[in-house]
PDB file of N, CA and C in Angstrom:
ATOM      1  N   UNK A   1     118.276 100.968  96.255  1.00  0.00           N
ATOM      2  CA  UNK A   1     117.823 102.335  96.446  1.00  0.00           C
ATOM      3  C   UNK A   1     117.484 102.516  97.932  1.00  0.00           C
ATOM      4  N   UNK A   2     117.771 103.728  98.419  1.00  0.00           N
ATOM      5  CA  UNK A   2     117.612 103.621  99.679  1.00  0.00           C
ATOM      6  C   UNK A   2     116.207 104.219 100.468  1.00  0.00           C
ATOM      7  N   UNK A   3     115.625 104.464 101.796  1.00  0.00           N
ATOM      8  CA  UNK A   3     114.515 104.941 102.044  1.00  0.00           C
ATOM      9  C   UNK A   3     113.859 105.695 101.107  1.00  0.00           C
ATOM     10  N   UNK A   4     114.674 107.136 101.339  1.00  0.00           N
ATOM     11  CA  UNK A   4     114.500 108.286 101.331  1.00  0.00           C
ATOM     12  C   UNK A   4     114.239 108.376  99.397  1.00  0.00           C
ATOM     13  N   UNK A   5     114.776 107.838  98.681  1.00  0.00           N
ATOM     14  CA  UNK A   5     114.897 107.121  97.498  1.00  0.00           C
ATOM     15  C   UNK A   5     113.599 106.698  97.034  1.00  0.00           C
ATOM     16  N   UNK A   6     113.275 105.944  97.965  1.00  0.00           N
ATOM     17  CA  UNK A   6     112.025 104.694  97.238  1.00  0.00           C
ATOM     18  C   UNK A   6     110.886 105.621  97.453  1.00  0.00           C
ATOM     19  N   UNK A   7     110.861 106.166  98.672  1.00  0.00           N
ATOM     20  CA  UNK A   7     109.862 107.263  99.432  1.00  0.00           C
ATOM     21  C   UNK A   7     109.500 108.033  98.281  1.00  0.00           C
ATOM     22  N   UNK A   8     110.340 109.124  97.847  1.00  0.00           N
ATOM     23  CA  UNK A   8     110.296 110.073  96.794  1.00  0.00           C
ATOM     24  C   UNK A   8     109.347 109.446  94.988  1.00  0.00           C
ATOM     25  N   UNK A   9     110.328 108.392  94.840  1.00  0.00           N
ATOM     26  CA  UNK A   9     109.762 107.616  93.792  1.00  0.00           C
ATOM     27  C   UNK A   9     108.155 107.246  94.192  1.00  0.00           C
ATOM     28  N   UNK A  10     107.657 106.759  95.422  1.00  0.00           N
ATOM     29  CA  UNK A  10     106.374 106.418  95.580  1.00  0.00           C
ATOM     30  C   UNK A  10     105.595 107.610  95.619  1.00  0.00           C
ATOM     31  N   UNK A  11     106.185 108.511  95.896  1.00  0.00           N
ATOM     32  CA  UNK A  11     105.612 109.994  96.578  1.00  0.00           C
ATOM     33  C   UNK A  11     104.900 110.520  94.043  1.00  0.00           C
ATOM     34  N   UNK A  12     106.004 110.305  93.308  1.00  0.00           N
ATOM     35  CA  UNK A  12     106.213 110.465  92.216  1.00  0.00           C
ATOM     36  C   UNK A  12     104.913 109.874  91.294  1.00  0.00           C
ATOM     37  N   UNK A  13     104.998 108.262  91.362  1.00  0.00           N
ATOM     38  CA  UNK A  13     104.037 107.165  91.188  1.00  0.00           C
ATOM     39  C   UNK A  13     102.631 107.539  91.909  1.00  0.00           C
ATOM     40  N   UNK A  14     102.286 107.789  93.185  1.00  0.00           N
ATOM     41  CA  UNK A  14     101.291 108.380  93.308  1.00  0.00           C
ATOM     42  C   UNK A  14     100.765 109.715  92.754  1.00  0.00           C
ATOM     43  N   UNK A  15     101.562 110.651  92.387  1.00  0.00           N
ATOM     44  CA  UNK A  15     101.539 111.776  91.881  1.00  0.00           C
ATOM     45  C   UNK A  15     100.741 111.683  90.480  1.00  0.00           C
ATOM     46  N   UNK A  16     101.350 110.832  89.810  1.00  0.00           N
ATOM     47  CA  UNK A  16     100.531 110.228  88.539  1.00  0.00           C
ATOM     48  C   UNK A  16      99.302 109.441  88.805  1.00  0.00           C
ATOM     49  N   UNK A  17      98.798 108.487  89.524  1.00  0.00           N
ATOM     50  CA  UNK A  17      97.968 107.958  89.583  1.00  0.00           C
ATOM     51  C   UNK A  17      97.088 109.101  90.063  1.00  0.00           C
ATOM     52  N   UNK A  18      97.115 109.518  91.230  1.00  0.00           N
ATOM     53  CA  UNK A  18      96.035 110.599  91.940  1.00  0.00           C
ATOM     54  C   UNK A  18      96.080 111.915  90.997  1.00  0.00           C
ATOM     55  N   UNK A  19      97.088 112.476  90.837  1.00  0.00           N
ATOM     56  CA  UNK A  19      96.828 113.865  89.739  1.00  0.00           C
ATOM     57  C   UNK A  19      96.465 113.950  88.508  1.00  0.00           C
ATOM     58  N   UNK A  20      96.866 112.799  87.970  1.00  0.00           N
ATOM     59  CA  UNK A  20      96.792 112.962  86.870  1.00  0.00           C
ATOM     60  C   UNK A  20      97.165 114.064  85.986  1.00  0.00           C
ATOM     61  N   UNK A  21      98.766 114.575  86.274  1.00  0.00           N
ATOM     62  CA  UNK A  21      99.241 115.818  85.776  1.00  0.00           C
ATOM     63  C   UNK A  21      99.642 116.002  84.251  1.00  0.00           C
ATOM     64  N   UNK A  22      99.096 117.353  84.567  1.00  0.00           N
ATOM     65  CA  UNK A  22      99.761 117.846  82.627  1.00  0.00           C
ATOM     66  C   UNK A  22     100.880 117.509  82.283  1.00  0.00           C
ATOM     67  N   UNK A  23     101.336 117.472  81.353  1.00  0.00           N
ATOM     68  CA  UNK A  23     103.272 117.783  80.689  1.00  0.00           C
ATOM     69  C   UNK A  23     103.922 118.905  81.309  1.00  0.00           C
ATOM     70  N   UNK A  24     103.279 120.076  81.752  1.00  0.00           N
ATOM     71  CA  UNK A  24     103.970 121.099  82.064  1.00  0.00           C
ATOM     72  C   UNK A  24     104.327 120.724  83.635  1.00  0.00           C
ATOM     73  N   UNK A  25     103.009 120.434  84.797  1.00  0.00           N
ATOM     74  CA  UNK A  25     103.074 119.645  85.863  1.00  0.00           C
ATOM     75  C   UNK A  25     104.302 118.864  85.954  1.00  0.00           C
ATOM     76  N   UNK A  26     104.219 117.606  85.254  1.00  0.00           N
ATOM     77  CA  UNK A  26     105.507 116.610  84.951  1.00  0.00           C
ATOM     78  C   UNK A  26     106.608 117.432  85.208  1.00  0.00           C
ATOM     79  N   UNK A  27     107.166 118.263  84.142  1.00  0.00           N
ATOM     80  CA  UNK A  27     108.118 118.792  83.785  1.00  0.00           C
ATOM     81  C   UNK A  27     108.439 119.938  84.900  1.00  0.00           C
ATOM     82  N   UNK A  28     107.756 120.186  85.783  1.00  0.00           N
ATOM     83  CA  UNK A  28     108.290 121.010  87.037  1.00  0.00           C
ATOM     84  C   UNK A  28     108.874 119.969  88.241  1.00  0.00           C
ATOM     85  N   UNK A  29     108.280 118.582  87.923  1.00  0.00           N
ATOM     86  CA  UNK A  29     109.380 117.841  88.914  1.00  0.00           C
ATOM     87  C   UNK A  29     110.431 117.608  88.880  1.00  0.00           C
ATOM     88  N   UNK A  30     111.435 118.248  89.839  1.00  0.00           N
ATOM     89  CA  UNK A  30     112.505 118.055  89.937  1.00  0.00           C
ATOM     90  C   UNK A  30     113.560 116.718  89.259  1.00  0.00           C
ATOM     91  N   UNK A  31     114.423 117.295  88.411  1.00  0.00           N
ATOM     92  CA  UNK A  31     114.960 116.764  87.333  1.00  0.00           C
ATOM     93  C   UNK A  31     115.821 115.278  88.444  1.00  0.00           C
ATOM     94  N   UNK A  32     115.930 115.241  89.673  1.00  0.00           N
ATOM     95  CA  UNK A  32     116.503 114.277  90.292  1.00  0.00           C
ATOM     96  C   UNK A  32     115.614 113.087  90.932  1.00  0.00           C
ATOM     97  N   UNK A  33     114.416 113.578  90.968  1.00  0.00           N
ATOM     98  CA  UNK A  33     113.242 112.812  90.828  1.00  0.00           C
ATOM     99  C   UNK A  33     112.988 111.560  89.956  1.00  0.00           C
ATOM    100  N   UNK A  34     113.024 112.674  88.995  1.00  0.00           N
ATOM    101  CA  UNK A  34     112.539 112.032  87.851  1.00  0.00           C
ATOM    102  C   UNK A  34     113.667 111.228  87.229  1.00  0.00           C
ATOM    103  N   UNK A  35     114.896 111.351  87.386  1.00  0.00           N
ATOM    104  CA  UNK A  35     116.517 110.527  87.083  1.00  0.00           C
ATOM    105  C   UNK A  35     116.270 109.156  88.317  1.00  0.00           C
ATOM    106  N   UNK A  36     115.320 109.309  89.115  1.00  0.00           N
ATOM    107  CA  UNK A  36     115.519 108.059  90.139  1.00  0.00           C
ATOM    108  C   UNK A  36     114.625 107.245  89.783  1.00  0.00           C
ATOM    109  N   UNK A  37     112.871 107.867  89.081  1.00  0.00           N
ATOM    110  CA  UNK A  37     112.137 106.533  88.515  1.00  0.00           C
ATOM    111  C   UNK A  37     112.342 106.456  87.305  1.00  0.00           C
ATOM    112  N   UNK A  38     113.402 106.376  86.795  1.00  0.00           N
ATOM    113  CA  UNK A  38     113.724 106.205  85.207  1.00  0.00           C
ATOM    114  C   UNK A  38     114.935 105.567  85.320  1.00  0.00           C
ATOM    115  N   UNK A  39     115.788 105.308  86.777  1.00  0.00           N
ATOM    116  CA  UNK A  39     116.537 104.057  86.969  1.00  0.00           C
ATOM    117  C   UNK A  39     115.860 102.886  87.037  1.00  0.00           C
ATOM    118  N   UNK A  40     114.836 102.898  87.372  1.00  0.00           N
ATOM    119  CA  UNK A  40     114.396 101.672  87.746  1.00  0.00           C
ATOM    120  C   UNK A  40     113.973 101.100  86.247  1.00  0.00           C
ATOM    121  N   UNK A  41     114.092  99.239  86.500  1.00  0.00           N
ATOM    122  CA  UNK A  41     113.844  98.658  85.465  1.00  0.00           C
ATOM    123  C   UNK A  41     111.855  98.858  85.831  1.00  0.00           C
ATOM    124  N   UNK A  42     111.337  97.416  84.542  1.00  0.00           N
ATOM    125  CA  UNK A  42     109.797  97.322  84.838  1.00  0.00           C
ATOM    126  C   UNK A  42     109.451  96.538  85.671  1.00  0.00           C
ATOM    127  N   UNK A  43     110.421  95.446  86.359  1.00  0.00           N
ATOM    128  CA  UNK A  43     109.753  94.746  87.374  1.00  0.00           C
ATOM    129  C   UNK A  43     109.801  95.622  88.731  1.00  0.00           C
ATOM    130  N   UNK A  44     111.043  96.498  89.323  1.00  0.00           N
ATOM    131  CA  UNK A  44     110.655  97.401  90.405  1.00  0.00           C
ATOM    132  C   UNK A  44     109.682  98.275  90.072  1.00  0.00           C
ATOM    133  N   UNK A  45     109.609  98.920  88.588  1.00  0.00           N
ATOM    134  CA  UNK A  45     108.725  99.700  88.763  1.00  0.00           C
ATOM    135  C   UNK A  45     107.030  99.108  89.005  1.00  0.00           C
ATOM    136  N   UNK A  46     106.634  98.297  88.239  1.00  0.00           N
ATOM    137  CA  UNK A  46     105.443  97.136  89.017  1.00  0.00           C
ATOM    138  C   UNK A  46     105.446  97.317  90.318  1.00  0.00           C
ATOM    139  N   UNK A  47     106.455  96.540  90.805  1.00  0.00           N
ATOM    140  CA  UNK A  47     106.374  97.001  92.412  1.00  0.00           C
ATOM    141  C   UNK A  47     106.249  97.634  93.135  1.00  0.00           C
ATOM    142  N   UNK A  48     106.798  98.853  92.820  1.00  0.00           N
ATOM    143  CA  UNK A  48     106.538  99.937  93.320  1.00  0.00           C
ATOM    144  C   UNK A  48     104.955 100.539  93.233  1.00  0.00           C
ATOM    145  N   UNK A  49     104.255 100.443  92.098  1.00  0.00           N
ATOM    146  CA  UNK A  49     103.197 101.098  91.972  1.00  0.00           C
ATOM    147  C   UNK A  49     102.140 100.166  92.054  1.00  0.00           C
ATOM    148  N   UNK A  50     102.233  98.620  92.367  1.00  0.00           N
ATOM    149  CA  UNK A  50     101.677  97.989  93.610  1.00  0.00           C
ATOM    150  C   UNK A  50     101.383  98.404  94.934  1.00  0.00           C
ATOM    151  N   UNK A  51     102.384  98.255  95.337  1.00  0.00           N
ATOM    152  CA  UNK A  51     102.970  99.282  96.829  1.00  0.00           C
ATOM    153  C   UNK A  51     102.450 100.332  96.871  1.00  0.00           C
ATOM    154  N   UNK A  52     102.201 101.432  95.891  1.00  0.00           N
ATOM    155  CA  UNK A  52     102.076 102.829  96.151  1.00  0.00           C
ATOM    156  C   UNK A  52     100.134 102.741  95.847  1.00  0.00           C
ATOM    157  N   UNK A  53      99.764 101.390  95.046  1.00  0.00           N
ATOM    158  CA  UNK A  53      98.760 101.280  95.445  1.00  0.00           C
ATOM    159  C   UNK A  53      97.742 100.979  96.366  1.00  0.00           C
ATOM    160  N   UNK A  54      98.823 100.284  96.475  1.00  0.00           N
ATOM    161  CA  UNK A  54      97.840  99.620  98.229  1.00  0.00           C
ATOM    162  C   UNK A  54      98.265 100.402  99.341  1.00  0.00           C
ATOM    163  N   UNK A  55      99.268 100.951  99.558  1.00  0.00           N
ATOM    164  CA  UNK A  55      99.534 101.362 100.958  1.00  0.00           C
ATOM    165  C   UNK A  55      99.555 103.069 100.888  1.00  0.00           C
ATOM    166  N   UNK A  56      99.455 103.562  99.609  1.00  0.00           N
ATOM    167  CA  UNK A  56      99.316 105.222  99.951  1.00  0.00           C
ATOM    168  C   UNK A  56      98.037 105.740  99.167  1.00  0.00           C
ATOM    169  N   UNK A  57      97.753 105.160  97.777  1.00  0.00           N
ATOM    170  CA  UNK A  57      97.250 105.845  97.052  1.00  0.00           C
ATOM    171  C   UNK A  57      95.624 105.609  97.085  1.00  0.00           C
ATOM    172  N   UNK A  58      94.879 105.759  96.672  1.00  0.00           N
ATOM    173  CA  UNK A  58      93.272 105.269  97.572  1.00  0.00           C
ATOM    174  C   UNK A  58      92.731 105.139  95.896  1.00  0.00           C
ATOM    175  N   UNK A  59      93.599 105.464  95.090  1.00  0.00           N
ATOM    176  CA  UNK A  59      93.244 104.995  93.354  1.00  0.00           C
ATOM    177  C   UNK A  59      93.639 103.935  92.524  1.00  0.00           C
ATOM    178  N   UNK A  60      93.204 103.055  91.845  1.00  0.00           N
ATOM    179  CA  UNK A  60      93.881 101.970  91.421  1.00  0.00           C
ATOM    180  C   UNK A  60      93.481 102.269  90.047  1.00  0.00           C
ATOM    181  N   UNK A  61      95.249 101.995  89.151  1.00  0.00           N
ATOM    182  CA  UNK A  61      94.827 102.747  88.022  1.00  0.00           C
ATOM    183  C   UNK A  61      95.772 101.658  87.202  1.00  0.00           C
ATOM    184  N   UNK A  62      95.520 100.549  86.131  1.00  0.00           N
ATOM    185  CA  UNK A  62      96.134  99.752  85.495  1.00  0.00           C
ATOM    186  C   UNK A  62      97.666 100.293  85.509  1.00  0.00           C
ATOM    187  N   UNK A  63      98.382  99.074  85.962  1.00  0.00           N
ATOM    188  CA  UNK A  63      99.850  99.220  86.245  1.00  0.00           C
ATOM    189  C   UNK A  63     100.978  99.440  84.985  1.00  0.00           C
ATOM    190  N   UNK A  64     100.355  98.551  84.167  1.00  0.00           N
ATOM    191  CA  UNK A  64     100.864  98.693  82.769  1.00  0.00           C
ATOM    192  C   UNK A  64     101.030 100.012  82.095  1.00  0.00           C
ATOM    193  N   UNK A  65     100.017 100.662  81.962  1.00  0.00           N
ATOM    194  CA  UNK A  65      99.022 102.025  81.821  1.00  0.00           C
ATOM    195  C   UNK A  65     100.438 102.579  82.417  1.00  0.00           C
ATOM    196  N   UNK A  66     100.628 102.931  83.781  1.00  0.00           N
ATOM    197  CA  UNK A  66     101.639 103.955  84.441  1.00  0.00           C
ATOM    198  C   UNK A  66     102.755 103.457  84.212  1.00  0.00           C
ATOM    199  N   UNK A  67     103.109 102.274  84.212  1.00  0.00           N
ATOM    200  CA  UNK A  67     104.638 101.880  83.424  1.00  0.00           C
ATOM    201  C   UNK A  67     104.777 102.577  81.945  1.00  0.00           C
ATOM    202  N   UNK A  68     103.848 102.725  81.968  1.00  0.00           N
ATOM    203  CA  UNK A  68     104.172 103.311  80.114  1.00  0.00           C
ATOM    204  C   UNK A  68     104.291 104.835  79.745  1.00  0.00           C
ATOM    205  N   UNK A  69     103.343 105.233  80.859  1.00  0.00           N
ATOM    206  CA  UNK A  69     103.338 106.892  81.849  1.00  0.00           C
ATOM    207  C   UNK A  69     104.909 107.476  82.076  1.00  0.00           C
ATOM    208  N   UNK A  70     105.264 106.491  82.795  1.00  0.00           N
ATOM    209  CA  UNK A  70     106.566 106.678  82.983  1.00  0.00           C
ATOM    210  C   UNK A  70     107.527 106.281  82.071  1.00  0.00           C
ATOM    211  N   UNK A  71     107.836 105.654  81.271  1.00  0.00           N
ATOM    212  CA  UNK A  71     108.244 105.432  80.325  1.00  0.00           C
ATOM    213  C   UNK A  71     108.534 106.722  79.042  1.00  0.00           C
ATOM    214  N   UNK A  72     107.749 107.164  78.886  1.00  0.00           N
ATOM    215  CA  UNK A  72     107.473 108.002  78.089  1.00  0.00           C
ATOM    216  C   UNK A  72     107.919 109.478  78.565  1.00  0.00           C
ATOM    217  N   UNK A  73     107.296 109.035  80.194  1.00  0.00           N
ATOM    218  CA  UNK A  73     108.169 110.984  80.619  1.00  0.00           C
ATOM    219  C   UNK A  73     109.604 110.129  80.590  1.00  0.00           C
ATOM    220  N   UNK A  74     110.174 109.131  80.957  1.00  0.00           N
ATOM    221  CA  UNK A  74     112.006 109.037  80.537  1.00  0.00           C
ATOM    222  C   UNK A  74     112.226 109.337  79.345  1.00  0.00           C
ATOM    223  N   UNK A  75     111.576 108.710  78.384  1.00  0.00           N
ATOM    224  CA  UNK A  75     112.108 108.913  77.047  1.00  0.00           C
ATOM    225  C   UNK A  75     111.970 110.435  76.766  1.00  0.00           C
ATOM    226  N   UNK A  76     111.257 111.006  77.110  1.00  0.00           N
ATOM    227  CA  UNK A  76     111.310 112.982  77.291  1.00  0.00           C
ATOM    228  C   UNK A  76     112.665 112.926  77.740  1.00  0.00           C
ATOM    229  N   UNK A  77     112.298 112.950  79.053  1.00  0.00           N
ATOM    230  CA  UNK A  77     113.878 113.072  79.604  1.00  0.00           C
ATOM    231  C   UNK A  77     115.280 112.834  78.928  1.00  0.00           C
ATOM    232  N   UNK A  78     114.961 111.624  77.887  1.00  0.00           N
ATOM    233  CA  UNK A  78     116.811 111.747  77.444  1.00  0.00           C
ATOM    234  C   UNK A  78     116.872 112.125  75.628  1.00  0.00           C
ATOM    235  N   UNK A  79     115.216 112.537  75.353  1.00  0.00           N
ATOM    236  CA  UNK A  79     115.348 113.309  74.298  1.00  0.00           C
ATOM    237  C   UNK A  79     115.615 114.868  74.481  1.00  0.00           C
ATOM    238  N   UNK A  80     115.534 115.212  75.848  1.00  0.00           N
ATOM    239  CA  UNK A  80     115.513 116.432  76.205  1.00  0.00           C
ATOM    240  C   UNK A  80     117.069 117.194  76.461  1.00  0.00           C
TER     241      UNK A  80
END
């Protein structure tokens, strides 16, 4: 995945940890967004929201917890 890629996805992952957004919230992010952290398997995604913990987000919120966050808005996504 490239910068601009990983950027967006961290930009995404923080979005959840710090907002803590509704379903409706969720569902206004851009549908290409959300197709890029729902490529990722669970070990990048770990990583990533490692990363997005320590170096952007100033909240630390069980990793598991947001893997499953995300998980669940994909499975929206391809029931949708």
């Amino acid at each position: 995945m490239d910068f601009y890629s990983i950027a967006l996805v961290r930009n995404f992952i923080r979005f959840l940890i710090e907002d803590n957004p509704t379903d409706e919230e969720i569902e206004n992010v851009p549908l290409d967004i959300k197709e890029k952290v729902c490529s990722l398997n669970d070990e990048e995604l770990l990583q990533l929201i490692k990363e997005t913990e320590e170096f952007i987000s100033s909240i630390k919120k069980d990793e598991k917890e947001v893997v499953e966050k995300i998980k669940s808005i994909c499975n929206k996504l391809v029931s949708d």
